[in-house]
C-alpha atoms as a PDB file:
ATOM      1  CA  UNK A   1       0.000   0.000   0.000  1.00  0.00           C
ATOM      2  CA  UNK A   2       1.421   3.546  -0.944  1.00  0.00           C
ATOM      3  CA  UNK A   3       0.448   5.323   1.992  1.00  0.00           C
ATOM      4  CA  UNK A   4       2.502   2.440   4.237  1.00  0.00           C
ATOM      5  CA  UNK A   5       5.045   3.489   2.168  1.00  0.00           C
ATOM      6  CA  UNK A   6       4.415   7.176   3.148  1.00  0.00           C
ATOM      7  CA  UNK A   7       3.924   6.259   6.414  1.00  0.00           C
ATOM      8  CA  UNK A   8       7.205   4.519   6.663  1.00  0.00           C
ATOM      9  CA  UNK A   9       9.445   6.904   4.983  1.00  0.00           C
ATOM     10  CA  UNK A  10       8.196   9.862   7.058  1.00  0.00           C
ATOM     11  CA  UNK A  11       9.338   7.715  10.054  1.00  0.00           C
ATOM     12  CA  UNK A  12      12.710   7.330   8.768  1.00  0.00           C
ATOM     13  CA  UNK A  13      13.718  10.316   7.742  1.00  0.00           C
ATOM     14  CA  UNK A  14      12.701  11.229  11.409  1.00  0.00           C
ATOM     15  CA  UNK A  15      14.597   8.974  13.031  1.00  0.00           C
ATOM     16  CA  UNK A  16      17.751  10.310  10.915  1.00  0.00           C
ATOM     17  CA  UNK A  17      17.536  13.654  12.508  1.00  0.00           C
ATOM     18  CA  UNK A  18      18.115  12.322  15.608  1.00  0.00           C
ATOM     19  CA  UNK A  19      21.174  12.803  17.504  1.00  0.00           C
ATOM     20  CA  UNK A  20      23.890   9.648  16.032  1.00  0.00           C
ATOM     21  CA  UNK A  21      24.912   7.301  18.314  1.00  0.00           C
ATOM     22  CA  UNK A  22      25.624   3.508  18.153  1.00  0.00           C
ATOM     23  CA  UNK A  23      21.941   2.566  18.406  1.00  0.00           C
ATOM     24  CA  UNK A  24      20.723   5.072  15.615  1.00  0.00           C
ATOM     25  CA  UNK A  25      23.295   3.289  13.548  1.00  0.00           C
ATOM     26  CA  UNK A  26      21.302  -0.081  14.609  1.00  0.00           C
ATOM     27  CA  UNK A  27      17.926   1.860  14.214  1.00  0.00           C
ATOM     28  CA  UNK A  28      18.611   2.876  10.856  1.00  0.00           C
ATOM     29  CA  UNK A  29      20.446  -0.160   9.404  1.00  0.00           C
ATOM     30  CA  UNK A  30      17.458  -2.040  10.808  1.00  0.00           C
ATOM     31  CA  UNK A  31      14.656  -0.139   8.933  1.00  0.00           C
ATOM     32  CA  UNK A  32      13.497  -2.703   6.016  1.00  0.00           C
ATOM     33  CA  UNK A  33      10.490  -2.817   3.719  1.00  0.00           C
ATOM     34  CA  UNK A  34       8.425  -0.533   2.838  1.00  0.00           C
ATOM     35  CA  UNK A  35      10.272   2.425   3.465  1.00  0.00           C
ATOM     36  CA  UNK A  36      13.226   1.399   0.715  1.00  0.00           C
ATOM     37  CA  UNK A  37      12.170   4.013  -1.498  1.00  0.00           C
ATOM     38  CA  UNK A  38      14.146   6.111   0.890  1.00  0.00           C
ATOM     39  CA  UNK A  39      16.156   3.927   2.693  1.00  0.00           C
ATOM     40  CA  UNK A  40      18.654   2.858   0.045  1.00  0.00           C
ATOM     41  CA  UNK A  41      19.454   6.533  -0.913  1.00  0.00           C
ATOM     42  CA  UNK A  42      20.714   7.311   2.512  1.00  0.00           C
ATOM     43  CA  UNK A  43      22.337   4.331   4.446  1.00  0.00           C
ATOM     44  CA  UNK A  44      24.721   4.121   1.524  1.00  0.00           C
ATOM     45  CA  UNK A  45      25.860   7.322   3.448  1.00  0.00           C
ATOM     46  CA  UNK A  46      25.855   6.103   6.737  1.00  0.00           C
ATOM     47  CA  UNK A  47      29.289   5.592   8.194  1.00  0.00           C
ATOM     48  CA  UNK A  48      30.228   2.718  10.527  1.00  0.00           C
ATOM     49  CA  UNK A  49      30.554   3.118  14.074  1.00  0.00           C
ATOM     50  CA  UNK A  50      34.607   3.609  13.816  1.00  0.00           C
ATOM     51  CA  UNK A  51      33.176   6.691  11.722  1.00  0.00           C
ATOM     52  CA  UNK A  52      30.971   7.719  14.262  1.00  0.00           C
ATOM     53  CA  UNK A  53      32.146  10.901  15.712  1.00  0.00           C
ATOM     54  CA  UNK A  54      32.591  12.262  12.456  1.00  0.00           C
ATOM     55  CA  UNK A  55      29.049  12.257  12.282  1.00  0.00           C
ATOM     56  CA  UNK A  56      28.308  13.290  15.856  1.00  0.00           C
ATOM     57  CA  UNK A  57      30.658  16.615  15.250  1.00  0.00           C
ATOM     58  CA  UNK A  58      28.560  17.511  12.316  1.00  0.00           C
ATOM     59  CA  UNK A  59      24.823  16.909  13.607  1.00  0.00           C
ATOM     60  CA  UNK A  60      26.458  19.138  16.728  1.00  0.00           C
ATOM     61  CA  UNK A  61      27.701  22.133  14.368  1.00  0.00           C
ATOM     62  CA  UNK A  62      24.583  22.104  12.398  1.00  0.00           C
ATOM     63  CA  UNK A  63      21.822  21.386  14.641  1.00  0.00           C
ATOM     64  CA  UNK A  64      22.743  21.990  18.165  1.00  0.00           C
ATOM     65  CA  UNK A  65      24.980  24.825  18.378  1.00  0.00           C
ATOM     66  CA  UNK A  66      26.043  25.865  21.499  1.00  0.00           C
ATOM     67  CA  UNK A  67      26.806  29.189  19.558  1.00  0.00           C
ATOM     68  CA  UNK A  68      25.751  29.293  16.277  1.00  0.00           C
ATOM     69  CA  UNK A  69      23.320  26.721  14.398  1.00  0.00           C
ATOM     70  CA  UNK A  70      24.674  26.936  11.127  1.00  0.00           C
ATOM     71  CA  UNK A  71      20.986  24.905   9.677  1.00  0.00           C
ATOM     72  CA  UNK A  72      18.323  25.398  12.458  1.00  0.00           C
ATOM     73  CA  UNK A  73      16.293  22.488  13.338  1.00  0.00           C
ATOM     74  CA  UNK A  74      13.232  24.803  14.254  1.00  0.00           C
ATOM     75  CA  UNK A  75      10.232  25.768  11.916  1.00  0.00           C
ATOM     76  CA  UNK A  76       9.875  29.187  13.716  1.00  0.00           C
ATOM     77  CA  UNK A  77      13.421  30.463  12.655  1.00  0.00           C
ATOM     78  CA  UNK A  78      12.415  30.257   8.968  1.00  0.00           C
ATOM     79  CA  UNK A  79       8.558  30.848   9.197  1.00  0.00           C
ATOM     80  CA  UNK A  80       8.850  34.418  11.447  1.00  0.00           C
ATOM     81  CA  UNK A  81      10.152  37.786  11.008  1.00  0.00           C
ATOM     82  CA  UNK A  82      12.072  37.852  13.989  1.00  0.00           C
ATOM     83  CA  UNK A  83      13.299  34.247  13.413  1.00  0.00           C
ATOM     84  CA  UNK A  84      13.588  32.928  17.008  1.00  0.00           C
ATOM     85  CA  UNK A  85      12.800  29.355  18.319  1.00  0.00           C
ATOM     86  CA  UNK A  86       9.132  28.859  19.975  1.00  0.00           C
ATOM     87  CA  UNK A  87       7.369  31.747  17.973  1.00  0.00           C
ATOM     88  CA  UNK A  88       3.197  31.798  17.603  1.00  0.00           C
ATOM     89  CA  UNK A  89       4.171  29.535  14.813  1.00  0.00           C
ATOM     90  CA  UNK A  90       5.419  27.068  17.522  1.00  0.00           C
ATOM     91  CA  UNK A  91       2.341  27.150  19.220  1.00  0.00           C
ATOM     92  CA  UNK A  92      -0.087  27.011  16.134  1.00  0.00           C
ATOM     93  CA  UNK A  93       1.929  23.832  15.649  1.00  0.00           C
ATOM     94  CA  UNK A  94       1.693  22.276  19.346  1.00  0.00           C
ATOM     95  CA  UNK A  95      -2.440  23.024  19.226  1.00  0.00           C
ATOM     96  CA  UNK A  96      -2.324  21.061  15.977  1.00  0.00           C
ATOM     97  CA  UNK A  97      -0.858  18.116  17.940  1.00  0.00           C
ATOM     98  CA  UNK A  98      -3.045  18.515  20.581  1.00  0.00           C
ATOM     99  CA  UNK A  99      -5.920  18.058  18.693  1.00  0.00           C
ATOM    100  CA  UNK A 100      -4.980  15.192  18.066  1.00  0.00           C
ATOM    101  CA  UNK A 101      -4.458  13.970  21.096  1.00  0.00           C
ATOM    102  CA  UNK A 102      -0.484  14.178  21.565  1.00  0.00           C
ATOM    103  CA  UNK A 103       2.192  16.137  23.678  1.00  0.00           C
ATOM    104  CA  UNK A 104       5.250  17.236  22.813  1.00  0.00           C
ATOM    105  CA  UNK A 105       8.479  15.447  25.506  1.00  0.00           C
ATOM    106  CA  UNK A 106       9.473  18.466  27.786  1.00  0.00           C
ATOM    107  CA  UNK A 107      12.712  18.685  26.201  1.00  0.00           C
ATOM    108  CA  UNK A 108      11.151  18.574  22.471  1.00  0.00           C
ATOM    109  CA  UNK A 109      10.074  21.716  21.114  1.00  0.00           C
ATOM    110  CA  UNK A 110       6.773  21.475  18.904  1.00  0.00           C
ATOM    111  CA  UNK A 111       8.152  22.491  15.724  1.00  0.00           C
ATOM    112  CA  UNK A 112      11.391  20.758  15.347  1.00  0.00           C
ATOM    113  CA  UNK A 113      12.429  19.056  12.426  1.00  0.00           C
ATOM    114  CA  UNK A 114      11.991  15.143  13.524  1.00  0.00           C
ATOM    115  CA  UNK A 115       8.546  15.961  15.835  1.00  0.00           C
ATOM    116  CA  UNK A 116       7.263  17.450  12.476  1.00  0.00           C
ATOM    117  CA  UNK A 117       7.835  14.198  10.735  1.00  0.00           C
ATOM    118  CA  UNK A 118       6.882  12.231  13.162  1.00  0.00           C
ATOM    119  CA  UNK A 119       3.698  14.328  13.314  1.00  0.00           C
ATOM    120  CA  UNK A 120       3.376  13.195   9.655  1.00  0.00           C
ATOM    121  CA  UNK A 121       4.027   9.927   9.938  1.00  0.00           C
ATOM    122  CA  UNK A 122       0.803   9.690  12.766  1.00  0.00           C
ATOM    123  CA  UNK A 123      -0.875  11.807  10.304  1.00  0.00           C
ATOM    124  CA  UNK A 124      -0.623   8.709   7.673  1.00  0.00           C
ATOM    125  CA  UNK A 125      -1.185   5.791   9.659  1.00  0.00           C
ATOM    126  CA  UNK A 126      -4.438   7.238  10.892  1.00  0.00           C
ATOM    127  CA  UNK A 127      -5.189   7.391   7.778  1.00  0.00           C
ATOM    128  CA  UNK A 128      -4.025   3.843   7.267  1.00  0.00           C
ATOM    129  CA  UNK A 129      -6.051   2.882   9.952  1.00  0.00           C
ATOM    130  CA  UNK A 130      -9.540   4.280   8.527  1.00  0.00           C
ATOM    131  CA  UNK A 131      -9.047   3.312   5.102  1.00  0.00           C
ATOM    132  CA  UNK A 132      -8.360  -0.238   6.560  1.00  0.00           C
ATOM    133  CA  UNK A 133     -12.031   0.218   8.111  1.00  0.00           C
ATOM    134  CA  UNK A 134     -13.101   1.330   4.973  1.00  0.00           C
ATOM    135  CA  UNK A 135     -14.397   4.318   6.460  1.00  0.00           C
ATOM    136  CA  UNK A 136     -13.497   6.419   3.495  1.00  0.00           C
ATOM    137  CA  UNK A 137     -14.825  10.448   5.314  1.00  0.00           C
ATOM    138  CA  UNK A 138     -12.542   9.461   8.389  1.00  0.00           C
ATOM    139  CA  UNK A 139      -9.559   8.689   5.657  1.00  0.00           C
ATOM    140  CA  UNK A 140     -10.137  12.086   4.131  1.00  0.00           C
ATOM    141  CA  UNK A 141     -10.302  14.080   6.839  1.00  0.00           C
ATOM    142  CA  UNK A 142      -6.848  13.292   7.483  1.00  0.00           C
ATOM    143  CA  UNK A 143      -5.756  13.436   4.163  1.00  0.00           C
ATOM    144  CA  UNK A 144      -6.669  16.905   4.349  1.00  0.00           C
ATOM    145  CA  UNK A 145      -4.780  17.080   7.420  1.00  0.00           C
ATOM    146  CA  UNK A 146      -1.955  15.618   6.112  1.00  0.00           C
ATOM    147  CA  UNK A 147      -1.925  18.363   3.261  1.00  0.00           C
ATOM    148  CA  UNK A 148      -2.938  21.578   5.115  1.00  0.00           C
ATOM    149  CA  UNK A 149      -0.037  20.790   7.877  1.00  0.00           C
ATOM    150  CA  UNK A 150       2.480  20.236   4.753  1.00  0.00           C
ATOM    151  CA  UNK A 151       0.852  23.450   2.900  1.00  0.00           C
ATOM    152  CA  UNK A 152       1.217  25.734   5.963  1.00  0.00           C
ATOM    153  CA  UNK A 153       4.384  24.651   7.853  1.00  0.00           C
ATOM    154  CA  UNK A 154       6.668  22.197   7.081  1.00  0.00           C
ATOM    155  CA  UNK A 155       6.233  21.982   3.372  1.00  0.00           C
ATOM    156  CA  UNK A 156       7.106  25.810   3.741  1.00  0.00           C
ATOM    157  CA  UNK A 157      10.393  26.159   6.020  1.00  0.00           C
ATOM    158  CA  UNK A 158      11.925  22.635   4.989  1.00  0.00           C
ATOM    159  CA  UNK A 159      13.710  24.530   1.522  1.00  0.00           C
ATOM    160  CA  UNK A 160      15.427  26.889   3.321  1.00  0.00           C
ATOM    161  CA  UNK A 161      16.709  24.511   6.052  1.00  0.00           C
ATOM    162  CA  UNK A 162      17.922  21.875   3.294  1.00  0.00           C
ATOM    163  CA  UNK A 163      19.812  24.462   1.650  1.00  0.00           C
ATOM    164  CA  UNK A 164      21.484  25.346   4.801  1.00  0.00           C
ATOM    165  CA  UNK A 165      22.531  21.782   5.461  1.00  0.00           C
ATOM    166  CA  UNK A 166      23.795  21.445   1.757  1.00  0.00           C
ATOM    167  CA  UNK A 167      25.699  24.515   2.365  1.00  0.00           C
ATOM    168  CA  UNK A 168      27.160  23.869   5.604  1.00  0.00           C
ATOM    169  CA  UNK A 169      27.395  19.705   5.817  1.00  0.00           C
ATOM    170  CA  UNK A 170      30.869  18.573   5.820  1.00  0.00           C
ATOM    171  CA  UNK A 171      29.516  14.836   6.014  1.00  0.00           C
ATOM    172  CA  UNK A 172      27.974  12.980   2.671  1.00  0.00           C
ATOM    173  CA  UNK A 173      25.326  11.154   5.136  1.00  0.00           C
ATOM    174  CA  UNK A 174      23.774  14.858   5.719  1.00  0.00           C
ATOM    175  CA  UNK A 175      23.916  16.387   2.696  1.00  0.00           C
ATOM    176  CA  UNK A 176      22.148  13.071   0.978  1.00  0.00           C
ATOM    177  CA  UNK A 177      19.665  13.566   3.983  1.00  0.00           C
ATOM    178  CA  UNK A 178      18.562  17.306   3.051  1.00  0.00           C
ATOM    179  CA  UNK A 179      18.428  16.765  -0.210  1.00  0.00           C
ATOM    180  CA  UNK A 180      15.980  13.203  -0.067  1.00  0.00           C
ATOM    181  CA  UNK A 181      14.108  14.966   2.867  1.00  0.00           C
ATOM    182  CA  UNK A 182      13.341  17.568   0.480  1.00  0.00           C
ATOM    183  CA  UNK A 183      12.931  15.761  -2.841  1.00  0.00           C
ATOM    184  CA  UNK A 184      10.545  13.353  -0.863  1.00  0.00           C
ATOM    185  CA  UNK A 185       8.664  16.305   0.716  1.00  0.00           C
ATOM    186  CA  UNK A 186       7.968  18.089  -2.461  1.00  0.00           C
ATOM    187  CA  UNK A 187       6.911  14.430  -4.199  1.00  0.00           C
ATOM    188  CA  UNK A 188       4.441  13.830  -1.324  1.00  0.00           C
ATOM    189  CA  UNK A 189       2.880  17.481  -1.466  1.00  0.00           C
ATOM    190  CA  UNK A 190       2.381  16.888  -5.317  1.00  0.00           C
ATOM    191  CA  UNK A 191       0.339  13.015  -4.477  1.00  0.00           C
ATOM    192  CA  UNK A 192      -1.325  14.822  -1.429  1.00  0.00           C
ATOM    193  CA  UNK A 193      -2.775  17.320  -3.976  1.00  0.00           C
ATOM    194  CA  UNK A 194      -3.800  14.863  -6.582  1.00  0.00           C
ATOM    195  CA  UNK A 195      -6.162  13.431  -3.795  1.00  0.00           C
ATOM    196  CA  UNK A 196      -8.109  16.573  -3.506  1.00  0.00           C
ATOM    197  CA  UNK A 197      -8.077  17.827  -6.778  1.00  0.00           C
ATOM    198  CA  UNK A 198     -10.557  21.058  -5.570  1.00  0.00           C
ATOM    199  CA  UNK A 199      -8.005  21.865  -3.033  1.00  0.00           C
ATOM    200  CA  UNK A 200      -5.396  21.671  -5.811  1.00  0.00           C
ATOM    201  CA  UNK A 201      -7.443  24.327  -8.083  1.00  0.00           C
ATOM    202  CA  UNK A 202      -7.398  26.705  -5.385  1.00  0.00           C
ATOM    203  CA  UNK A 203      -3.559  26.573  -5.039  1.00  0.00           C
ATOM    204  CA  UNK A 204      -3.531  28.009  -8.193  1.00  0.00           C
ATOM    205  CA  UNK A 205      -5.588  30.892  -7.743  1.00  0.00           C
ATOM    206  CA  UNK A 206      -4.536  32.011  -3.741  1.00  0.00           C
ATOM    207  CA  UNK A 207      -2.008  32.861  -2.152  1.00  0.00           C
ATOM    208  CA  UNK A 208       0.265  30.497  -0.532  1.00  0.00           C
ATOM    209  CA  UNK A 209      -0.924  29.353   2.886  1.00  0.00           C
ATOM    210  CA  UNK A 210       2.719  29.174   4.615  1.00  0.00           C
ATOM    211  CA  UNK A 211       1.927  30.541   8.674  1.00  0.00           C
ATOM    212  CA  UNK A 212       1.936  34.078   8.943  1.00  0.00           C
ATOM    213  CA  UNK A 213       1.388  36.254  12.157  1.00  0.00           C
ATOM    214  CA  UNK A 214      -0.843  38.914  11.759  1.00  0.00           C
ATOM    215  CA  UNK A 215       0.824  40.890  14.666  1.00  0.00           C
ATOM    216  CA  UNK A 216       4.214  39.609  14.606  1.00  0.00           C
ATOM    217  CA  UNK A 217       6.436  41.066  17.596  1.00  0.00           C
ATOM    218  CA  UNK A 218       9.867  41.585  15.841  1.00  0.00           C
ATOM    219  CA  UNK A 219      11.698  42.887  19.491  1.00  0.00           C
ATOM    220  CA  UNK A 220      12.797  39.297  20.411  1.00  0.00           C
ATOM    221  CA  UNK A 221      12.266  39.780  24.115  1.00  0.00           C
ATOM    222  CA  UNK A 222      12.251  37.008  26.527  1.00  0.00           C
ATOM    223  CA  UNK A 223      12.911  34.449  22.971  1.00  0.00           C
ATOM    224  CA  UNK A 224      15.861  32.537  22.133  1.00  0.00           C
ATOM    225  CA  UNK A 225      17.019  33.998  18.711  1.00  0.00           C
ATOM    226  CA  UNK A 226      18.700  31.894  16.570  1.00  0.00           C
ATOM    227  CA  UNK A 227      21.772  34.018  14.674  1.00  0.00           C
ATOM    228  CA  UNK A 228      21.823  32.169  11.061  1.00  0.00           C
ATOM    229  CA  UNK A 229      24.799  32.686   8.646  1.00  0.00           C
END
């Protein structure tokens, strides 16, 4: 089933965000069928675990800083003016979650790269799960879901961040990772829209959807701001 296939490949590229440690490298090189439409093109990358700090230096200097992220994991920093972590963006995000029923770990924050995957992948197996019950209204409503959450954050902020990875990578496993998370992102907005061909029409005639804040506060008090190069 294609949307297994969805399903699974949302969870994978997930997982790769993760920090890298021995049982990543396990995680990953256990992922199987169906997610090989994506799994082939990136654990040729992977190093071994003799390689592994390699890796561990580069998900630290382009993810986590301490003093400058050079490709900001965060959908705020690329969605908002004032580009700070845990914007109204943020927020809008978490509420999405919450209707659904799920929490974001303490130590998470709502709109960072591998929670907005995973959010995705949940996204897909619900709908896995109703179309299984053939109850076909319950499969489109998140279908819909899956496409207005891909229309209005991630689908919008994930260019930018790719192109900072490509730019700023020094290892071949994360510059093959930006550039299937994106490819596969844009491929899976494209199907999402052939499902709901009105919603498609509309594109075409109104503006792009991608958050905005009507009010936006651009003086950065009491936020984290993220300096970007």
């Amino acid at each position: 089933m294609r949307e297994t296939v969805r399903a699974e490949s949302y969870r994978f590229l997930a997982e790769c965000y993760y920090p890298p440690d021995a049982e990543l490298l396990e995680t990953l090189n256990g992922f199987e069928e169906p997610a090989a439409e994506l799994y082939s093109e990136v654990i040729e990358h992977l190093p071994g675990e003799d390689e592994l700090e390699s890796l561990m230096v580069d998900h630290a200097r382009l993810f986590l800083g301490p003093f400058q992220l050079l490709a900001p994991p965060y959908g705020s920093v690329y969605l908002e003016n004032a580009k700070r972590i845990m914007g109204e963006s943020t927020v809008e995000v978490r509420n999405r979650y919450a209707e659904e029923g799920l929490e974001v770990a303490r130590k998470e924050v709502a709109d960072h790269i591998t929670v907005e995957l995973e959010f995705m992948y949940f996204l897909v197996v619900k709908e896995v799960e109703a179309l299984r019950g053939s109850d076909s209204n319950r499969a489109g409503a998140y279908v819909q879901k899956q496409q207005e959450f891909l229309e209005k954050y991630l689908g919008c902020w994930i260019r930018e961040f790719v192109a900072r990875i490509e730019k700023s990578a020094t290892t071949d496993f994360y510059k093959k990772l930006g550039e299937i998370t994106m490819a596969f992102v844009q491929k899976d907005r494209a199907y999402l829209s052939t499902r709901r061909p009105e919603a498609a029409a509309r594109s075409e005639t109104l503006e792009r959807r991608c958050w905005r804040s009507p009010q936006l506060d651009h003086s950065g008090q009491g936020q984290r701001t993220v300096p970007l190069q």
